[in-house]
N, C-alpha and C. Protein backbone atom coordinates (compact mmCIF):
# COMPACT_ATOMS: atom_id res chain seq x y z
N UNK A 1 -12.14 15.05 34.37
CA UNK A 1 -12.66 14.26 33.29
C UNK A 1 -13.55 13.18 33.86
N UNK A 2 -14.91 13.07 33.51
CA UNK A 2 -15.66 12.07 33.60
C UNK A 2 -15.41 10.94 33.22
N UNK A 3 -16.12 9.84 33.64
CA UNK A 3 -15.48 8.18 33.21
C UNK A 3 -16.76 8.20 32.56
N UNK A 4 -16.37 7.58 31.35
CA UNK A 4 -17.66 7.11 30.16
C UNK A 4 -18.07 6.06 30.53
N UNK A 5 -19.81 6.28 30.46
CA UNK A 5 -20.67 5.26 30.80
C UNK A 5 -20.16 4.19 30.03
N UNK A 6 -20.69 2.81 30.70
CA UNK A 6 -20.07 1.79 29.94
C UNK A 6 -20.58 1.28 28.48
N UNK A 7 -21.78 2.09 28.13
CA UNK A 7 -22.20 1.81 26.81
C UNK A 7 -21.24 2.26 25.81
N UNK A 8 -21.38 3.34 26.20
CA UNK A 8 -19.86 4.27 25.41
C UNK A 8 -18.57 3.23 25.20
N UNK A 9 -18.23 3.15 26.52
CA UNK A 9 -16.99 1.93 26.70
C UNK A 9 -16.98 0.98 26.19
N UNK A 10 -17.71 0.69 25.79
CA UNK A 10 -17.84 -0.64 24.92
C UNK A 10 -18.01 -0.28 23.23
N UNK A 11 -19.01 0.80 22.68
CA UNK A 11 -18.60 1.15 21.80
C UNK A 11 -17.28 1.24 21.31
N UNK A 12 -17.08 2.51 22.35
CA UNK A 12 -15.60 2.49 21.77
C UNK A 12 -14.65 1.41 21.77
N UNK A 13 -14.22 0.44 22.52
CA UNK A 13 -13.69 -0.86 22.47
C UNK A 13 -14.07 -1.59 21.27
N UNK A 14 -15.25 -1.67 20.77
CA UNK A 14 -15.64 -2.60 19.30
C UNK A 14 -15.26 -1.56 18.35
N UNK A 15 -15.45 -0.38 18.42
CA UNK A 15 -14.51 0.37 16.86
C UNK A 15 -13.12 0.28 17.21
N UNK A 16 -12.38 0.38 18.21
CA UNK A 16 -11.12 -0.13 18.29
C UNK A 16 -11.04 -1.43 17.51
N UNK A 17 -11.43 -2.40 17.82
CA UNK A 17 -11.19 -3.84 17.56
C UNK A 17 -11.41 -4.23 16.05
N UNK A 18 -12.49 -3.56 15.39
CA UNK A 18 -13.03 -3.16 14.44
C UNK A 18 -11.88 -2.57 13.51
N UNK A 19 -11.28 -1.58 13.84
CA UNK A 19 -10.16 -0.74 13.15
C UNK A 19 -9.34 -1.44 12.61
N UNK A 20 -8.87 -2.26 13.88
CA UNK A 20 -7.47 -3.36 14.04
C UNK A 20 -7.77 -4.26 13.06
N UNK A 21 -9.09 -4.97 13.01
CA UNK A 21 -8.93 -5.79 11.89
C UNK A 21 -8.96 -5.76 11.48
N UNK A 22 -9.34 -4.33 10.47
CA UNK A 22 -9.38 -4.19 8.93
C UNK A 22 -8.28 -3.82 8.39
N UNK A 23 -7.81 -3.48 9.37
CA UNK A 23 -5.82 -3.13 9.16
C UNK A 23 -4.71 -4.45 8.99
N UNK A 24 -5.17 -5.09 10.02
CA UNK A 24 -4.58 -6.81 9.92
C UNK A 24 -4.90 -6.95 8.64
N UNK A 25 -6.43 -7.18 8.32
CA UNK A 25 -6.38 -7.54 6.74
C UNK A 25 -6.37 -6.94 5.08
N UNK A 26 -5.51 -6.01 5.52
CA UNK A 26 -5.15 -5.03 4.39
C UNK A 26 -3.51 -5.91 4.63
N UNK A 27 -2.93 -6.06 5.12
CA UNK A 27 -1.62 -7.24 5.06
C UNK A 27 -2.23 -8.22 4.81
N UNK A 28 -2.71 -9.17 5.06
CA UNK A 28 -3.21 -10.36 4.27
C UNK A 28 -3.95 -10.27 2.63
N UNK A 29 -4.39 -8.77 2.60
CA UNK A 29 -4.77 -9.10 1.13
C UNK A 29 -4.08 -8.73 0.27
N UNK A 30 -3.03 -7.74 0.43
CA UNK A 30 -1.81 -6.92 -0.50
C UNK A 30 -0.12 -8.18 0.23
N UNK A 31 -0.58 -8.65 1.05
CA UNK A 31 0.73 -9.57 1.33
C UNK A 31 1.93 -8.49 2.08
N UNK A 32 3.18 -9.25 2.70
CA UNK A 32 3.66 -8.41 3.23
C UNK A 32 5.30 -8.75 2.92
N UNK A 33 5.15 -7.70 2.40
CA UNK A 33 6.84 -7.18 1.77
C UNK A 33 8.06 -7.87 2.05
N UNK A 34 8.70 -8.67 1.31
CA UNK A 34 9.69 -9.35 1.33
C UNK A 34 11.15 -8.90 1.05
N UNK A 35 10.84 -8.09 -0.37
CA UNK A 35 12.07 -7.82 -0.99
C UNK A 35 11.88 -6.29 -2.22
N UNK A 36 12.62 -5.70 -2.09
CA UNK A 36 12.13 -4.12 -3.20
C UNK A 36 13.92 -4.26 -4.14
N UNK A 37 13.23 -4.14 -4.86
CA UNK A 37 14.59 -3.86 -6.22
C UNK A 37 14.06 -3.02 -6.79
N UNK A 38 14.89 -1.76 -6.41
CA UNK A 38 15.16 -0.35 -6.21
C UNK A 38 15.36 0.12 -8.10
N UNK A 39 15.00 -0.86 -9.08
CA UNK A 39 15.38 0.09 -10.37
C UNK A 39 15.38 1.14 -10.38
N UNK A 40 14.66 2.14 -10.68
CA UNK A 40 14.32 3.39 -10.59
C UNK A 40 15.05 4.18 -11.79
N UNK A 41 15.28 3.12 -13.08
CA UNK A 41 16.19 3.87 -13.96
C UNK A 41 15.62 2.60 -15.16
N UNK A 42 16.20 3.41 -16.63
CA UNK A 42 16.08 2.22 -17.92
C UNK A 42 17.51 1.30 -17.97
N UNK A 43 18.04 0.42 -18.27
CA UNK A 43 18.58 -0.29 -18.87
C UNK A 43 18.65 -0.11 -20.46
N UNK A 44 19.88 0.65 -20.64
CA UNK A 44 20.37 0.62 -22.17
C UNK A 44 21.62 0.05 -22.86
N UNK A 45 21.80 0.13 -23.94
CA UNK A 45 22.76 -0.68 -24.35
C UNK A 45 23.86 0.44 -23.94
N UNK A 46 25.13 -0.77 -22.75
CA UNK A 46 26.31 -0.05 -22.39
C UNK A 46 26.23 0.75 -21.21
N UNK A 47 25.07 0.72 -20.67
CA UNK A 47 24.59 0.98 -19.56
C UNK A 47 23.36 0.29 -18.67
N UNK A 48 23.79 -1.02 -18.33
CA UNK A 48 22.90 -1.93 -17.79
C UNK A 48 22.48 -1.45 -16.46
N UNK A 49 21.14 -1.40 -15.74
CA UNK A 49 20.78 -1.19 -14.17
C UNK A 49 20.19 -2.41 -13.74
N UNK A 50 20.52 -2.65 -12.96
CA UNK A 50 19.88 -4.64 -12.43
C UNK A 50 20.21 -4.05 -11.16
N UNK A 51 18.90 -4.77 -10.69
CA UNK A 51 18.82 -4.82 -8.68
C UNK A 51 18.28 -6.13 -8.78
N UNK A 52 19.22 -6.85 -7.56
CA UNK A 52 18.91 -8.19 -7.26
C UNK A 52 18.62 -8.46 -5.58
N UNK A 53 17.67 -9.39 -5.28
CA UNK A 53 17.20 -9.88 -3.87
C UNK A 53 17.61 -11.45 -3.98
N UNK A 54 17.98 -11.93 -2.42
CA UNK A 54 17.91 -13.57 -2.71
C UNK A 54 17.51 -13.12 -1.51
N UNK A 55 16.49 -14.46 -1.44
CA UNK A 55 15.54 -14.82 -0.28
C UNK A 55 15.65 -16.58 0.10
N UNK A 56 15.19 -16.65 1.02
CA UNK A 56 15.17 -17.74 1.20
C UNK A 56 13.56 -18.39 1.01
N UNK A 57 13.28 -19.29 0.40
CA UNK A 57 11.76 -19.83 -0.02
C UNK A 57 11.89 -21.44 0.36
N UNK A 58 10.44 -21.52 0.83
CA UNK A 58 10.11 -23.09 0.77
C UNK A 58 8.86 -23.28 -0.73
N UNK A 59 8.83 -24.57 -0.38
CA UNK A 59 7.96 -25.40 -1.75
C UNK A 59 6.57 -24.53 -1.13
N UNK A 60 6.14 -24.08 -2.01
CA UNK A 60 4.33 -23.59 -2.18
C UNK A 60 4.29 -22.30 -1.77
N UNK A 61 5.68 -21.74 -1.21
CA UNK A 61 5.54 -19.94 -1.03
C UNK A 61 4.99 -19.49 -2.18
N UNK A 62 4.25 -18.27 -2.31
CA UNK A 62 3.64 -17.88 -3.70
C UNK A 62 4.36 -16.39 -3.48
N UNK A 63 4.98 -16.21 -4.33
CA UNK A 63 5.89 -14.53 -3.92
C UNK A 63 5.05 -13.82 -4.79
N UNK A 64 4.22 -12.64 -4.62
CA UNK A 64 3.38 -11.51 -5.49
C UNK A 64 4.33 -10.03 -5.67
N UNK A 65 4.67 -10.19 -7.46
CA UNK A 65 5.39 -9.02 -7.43
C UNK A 65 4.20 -8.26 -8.00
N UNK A 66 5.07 -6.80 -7.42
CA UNK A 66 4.01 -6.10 -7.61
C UNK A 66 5.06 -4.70 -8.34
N UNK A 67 4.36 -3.69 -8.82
CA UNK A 67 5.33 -2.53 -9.12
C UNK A 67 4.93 -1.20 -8.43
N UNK A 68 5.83 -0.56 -8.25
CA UNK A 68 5.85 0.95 -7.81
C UNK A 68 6.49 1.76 -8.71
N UNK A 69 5.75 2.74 -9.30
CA UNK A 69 5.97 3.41 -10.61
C UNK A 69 6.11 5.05 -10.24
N UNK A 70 6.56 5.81 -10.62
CA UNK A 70 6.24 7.17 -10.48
C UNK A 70 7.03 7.23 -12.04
N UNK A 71 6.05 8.11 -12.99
CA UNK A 71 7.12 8.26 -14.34
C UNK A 71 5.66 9.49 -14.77
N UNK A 72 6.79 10.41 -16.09
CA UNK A 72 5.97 10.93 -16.65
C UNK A 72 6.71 10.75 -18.40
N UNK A 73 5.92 11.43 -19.12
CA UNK A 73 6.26 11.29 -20.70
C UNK A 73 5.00 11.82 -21.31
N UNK A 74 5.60 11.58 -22.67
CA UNK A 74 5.13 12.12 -24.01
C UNK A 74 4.24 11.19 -24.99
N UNK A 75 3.23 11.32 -25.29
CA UNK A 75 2.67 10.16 -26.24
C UNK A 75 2.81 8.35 -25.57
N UNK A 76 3.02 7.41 -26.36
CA UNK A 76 3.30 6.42 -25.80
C UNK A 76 4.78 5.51 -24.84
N UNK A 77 4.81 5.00 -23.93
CA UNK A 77 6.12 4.29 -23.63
C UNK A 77 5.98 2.59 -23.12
N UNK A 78 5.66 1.52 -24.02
CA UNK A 78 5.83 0.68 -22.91
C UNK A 78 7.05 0.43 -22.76
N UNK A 79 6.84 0.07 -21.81
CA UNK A 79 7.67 -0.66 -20.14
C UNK A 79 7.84 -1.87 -20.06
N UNK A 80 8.76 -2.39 -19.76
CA UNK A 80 9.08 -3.94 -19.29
C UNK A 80 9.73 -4.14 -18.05
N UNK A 81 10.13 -4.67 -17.13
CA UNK A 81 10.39 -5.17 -16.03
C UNK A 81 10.86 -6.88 -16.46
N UNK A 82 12.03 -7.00 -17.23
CA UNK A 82 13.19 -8.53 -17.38
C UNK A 82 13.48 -8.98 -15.56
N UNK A 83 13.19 -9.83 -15.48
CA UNK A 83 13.18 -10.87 -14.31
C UNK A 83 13.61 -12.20 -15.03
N UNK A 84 14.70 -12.26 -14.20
CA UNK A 84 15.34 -14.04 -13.96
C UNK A 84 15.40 -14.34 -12.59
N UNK A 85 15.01 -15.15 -12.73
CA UNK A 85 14.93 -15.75 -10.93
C UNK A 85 16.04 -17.02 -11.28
N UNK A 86 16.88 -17.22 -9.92
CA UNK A 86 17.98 -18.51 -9.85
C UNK A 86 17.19 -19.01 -8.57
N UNK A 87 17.29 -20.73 -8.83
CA UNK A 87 17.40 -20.97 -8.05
C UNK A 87 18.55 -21.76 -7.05
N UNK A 88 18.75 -21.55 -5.82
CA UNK A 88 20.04 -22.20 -5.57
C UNK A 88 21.45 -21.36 -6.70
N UNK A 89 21.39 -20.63 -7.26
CA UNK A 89 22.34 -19.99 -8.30
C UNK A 89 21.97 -20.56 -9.10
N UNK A 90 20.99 -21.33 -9.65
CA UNK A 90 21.09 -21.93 -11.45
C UNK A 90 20.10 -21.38 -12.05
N UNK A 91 20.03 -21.07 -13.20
CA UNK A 91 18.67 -19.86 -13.62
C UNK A 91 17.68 -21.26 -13.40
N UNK A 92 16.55 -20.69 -12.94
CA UNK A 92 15.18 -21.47 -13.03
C UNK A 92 13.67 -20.78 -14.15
N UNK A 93 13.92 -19.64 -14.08
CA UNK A 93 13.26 -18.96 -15.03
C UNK A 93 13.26 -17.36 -15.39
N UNK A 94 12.65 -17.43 -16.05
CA UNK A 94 12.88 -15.76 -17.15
C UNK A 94 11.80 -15.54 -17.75
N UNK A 95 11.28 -14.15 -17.05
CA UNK A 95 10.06 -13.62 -18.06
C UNK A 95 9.72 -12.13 -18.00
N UNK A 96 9.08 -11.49 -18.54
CA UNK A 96 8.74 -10.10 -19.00
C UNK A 96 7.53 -9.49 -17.67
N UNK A 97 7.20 -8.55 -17.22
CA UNK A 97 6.37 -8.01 -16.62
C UNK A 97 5.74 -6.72 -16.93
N UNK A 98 4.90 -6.44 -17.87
CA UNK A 98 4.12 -5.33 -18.06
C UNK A 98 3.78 -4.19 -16.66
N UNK A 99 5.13 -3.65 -16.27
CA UNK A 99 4.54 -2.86 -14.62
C UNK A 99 2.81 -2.03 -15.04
N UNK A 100 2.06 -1.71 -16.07
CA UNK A 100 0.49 -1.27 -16.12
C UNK A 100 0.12 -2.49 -16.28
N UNK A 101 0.21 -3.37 -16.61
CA UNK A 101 -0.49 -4.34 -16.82
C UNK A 101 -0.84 -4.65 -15.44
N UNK A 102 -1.28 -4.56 -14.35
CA UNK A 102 -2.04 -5.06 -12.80
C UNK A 102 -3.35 -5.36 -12.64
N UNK A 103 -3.18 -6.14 -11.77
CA UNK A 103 -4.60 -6.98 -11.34
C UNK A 103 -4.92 -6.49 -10.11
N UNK A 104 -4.52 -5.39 -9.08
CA UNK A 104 -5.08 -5.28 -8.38
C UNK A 104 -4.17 -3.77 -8.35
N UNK A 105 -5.02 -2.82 -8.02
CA UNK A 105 -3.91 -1.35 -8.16
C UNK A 105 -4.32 -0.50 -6.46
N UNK A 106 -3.28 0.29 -6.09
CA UNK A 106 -3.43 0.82 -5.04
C UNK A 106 -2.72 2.44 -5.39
N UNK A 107 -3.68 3.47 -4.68
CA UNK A 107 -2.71 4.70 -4.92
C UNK A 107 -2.43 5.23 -6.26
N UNK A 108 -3.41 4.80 -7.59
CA UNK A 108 -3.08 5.29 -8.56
C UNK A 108 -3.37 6.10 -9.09
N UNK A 109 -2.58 7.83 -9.46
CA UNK A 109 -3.00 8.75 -10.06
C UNK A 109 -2.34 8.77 -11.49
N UNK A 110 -3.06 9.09 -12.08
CA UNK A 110 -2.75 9.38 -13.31
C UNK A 110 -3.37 10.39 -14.17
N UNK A 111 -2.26 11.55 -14.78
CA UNK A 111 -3.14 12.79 -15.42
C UNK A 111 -2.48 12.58 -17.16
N UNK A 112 -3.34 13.08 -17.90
CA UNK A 112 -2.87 13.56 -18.83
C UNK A 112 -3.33 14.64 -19.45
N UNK A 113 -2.64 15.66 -20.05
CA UNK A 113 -2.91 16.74 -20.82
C UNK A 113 -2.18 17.07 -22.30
N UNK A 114 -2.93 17.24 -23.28
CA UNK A 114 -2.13 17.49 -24.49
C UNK A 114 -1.12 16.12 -24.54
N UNK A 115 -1.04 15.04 -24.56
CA UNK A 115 -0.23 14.10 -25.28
C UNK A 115 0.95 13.86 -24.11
N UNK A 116 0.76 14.73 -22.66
CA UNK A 116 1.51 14.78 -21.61
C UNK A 116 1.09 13.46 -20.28
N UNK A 117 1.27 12.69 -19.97
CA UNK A 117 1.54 11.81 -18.82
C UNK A 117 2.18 11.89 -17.76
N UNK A 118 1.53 11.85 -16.19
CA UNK A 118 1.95 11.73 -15.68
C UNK A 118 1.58 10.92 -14.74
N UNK A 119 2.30 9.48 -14.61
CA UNK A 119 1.40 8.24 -13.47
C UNK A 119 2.24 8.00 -12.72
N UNK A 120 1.51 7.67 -11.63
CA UNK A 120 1.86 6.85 -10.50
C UNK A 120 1.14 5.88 -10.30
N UNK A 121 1.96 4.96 -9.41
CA UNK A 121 0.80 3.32 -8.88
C UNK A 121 1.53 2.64 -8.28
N UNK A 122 1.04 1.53 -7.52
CA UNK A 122 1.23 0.47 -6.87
C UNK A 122 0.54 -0.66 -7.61
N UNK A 123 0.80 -1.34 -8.21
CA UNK A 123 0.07 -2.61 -8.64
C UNK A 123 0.67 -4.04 -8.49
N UNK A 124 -0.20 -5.30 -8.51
CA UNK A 124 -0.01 -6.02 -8.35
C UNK A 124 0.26 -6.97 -9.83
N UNK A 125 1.13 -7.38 -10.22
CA UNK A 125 1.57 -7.54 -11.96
C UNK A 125 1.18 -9.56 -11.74
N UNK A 126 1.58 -10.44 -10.79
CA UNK A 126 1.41 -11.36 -11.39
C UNK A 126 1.86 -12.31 -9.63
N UNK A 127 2.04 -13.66 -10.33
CA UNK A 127 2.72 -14.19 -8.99
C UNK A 127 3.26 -14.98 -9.32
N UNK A 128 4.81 -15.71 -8.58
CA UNK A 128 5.10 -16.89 -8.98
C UNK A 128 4.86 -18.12 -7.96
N UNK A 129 4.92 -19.32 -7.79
CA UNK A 129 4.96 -20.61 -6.90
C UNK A 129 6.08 -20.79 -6.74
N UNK A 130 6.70 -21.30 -5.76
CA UNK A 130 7.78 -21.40 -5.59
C UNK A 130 8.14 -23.48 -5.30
N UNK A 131 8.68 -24.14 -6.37
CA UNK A 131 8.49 -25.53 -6.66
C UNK A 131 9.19 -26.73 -5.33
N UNK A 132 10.14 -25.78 -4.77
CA UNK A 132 10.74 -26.47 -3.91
C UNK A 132 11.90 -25.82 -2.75
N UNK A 133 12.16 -25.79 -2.19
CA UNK A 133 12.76 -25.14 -0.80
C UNK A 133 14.28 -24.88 -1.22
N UNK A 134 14.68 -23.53 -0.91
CA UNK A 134 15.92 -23.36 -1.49
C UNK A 134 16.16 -21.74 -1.65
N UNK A 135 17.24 -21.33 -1.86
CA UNK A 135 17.79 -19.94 -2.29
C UNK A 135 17.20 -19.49 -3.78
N UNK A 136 16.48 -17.97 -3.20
CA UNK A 136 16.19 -17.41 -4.67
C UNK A 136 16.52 -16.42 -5.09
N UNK A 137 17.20 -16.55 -6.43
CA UNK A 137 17.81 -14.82 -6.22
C UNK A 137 16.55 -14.16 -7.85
N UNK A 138 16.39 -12.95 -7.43
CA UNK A 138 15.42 -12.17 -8.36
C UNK A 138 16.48 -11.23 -8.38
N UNK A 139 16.36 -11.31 -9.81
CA UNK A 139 16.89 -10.20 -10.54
C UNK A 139 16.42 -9.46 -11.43
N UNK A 140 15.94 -8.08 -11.70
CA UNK A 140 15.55 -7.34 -12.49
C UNK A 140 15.97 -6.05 -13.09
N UNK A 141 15.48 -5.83 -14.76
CA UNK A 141 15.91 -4.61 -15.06
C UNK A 141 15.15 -4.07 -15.33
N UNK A 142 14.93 -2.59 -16.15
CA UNK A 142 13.79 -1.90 -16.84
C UNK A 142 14.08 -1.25 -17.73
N UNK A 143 13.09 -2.21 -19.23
CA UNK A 143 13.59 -1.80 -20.44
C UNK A 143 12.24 -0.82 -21.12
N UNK A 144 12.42 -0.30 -22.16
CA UNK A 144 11.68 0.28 -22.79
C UNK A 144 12.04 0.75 -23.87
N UNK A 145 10.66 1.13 -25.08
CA UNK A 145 11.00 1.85 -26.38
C UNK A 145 11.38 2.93 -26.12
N UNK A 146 12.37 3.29 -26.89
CA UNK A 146 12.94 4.50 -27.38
C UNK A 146 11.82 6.26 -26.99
N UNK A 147 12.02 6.44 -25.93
CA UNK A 147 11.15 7.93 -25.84
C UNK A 147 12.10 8.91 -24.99
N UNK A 148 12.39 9.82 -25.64
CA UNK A 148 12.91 10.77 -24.94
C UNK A 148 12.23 12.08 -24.27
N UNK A 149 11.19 11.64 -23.99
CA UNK A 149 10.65 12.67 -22.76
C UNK A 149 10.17 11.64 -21.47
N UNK A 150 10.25 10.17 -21.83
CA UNK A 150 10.48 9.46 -20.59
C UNK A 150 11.32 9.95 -19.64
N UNK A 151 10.71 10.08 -18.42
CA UNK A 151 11.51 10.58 -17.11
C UNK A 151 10.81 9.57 -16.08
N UNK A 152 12.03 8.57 -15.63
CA UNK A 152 11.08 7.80 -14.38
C UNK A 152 12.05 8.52 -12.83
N UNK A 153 10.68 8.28 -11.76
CA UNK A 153 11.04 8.54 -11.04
C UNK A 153 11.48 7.95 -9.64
N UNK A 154 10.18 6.90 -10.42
CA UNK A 154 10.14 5.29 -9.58
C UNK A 154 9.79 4.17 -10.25
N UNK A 155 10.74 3.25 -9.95
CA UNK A 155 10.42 2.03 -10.93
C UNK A 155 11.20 0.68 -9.84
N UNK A 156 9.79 0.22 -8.85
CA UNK A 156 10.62 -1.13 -8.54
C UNK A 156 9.60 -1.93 -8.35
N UNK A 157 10.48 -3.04 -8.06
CA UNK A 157 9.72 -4.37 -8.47
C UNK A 157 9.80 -4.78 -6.49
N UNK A 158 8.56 -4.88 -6.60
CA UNK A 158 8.23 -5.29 -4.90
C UNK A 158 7.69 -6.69 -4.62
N UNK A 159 8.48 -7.63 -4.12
CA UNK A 159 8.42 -9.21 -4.35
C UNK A 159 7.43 -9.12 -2.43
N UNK A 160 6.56 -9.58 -2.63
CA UNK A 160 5.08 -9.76 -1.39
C UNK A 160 5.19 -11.43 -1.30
N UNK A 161 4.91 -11.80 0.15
CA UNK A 161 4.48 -12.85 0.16
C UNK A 161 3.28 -13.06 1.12
């Protein structure tokens, strides 16, 4: 094997370097994974599913949840994603998450045929601030209207910081 002239060598060294950083900043712009609550099911009456994370946070962490979906169905289904966050154990807040509703999407296919659905995605749904340094526990479920050709396959809530 020949030794590559050094023009070469150096090429190749700057698309190396080149590679690396666009990879570094694909983690800085999607953030890097903290915590996954594994739903992957609905929440019905008499049959509750809740997955919970506690993390540890300081004042001005910004945690980006995001969702991972795999589902198919019939006509319409929204979706909700119920989140209470404690802080220190005392509820600090409670709110709803539209998992289609995203502001930034990765990996998303989606087909439909005849009134048939079938999506997948990664999206980014919202973010919270975090007010002051302390234990956080996230807790979530996944509710929805009434459809019985809903079939999920994946449904979690991926807390990024």
């Amino acid at each position: 094997m020949q030794p590559l002239d050094p023009v070469t060598a150096l090429r190749n060294l700057l698309v190396t370097l080149l590679l690396a950083g666009a990879l570094s900043a694909c983690g800085s712009l999607f953030g890097k994974e903290i915590a996954r609550l594994p739903v992957n099911a609905i929440s019905t009456p008499g049959r509750e599913v809740e997955e919970e994370a506690t993390l540890q946070l300081q004042k001005d962490d910004e945690v980006a949840l995001w969702s991972e979906m795999d589902m198919a169905y019939e006509g319409e289904t929204p979706l909700r994603f119920q989140v209470q966050v404690l802080q220190n154990g005392t509820p600090y807040q409670q709110f709803e998450l539209d998992p289609t509703a995203k502001n930034v999407t990765v990996g998303e296919v989606r087909t439909s045929i005849q009134g048939k659905t079938t999506w997948r995605f990664t999206g980014k749904n919202g973010a919270l601030t975090i007010p002051a340094p302390g234990q956080y526990t996230f807790k979530a479920r996944l509710v929805a209207a009434a459809n019985p050709t809903l079939r999920i396959k994946k449904a979690e809530l991926v807390l990024k910081k």
